[in-house]
C-alpha atoms as a PDB file:
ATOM      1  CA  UNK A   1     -49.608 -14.403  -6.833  1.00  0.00           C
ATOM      2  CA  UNK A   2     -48.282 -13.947  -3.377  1.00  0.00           C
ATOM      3  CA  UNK A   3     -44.266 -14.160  -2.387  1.00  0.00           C
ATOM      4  CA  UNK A   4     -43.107 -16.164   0.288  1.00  0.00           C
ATOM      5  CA  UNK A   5     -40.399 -13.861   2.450  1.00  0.00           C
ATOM      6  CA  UNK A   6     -38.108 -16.375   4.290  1.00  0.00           C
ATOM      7  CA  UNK A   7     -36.038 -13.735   6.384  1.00  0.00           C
ATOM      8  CA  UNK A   8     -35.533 -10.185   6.556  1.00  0.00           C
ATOM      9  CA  UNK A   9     -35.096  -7.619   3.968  1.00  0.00           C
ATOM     10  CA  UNK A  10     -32.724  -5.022   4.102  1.00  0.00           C
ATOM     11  CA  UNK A  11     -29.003  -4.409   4.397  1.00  0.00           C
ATOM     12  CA  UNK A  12     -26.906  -6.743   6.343  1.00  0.00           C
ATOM     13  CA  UNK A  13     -25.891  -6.059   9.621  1.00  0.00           C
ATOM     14  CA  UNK A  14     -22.715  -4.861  10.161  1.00  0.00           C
ATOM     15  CA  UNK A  15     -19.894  -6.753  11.182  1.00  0.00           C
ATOM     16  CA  UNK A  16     -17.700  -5.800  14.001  1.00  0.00           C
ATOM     17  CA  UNK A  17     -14.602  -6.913  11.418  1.00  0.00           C
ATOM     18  CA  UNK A  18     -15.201  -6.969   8.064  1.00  0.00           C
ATOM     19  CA  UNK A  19     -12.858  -8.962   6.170  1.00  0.00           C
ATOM     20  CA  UNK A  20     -12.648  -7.305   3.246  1.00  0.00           C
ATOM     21  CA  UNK A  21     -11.209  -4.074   5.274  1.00  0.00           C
ATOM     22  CA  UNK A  22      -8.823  -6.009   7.060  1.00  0.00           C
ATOM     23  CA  UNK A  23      -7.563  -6.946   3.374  1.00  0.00           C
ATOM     24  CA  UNK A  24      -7.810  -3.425   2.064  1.00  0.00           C
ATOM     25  CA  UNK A  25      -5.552  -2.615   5.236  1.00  0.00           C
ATOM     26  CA  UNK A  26      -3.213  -5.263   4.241  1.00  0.00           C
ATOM     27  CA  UNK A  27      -2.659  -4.398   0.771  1.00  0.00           C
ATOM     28  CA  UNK A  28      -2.623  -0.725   1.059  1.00  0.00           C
ATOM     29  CA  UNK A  29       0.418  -1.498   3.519  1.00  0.00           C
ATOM     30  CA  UNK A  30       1.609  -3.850   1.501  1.00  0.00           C
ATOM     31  CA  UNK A  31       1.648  -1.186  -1.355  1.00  0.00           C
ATOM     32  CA  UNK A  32       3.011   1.934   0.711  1.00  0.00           C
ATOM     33  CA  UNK A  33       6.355  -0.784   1.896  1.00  0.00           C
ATOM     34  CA  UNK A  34       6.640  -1.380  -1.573  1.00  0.00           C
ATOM     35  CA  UNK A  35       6.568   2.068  -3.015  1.00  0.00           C
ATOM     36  CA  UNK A  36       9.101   2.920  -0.303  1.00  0.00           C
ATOM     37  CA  UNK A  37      11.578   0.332  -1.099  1.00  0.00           C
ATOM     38  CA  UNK A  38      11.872   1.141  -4.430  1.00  0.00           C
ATOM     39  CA  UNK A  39      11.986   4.557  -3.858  1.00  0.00           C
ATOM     40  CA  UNK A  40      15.323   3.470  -1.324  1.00  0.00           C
ATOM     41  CA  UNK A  41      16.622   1.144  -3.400  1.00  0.00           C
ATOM     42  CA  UNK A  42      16.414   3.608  -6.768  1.00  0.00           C
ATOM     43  CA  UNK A  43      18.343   6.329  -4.646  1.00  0.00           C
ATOM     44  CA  UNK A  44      20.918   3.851  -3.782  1.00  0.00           C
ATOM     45  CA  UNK A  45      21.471   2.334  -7.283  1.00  0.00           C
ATOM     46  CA  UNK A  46      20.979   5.658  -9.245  1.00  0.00           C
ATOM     47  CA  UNK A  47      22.158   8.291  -6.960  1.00  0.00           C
ATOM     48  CA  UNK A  48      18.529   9.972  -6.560  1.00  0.00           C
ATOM     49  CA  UNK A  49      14.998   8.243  -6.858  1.00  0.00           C
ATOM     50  CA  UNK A  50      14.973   9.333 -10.573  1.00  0.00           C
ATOM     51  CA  UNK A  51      17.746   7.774 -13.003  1.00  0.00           C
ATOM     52  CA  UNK A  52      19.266  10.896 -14.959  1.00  0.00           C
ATOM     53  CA  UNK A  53      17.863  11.869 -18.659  1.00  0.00           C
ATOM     54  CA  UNK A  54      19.844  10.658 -21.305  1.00  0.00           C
ATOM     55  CA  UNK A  55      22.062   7.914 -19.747  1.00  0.00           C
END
């Protein structure tokens, strides 16, 4: 029994923007914001970006 190939076989081609980078980007930056705000607003509340042990 013979197969019928109706296009190439293969990896895709490469786009010249991938979406799915452009949303890595995103979120990554998203993320590293995020980490950085609470990292400010922790030293602000709590004097340091740890709260103290014990109270």
């Amino acid at each position: 029994m013979t197969s019928m190939n109706t296009g190439p076989r293969g990896a895709r081609p490469a786009a010249e923007n991938d979406v799915y980078t452009v949303l890595m980007l995103i979120s990554a930056a998203f993320a590293l914001v995020a980490t950085i705000y609470l990292v400010v607003r922790s030293a602000s509340m709590f004097g340091g970006v740890l709260p103290a042990a014990g109270g």
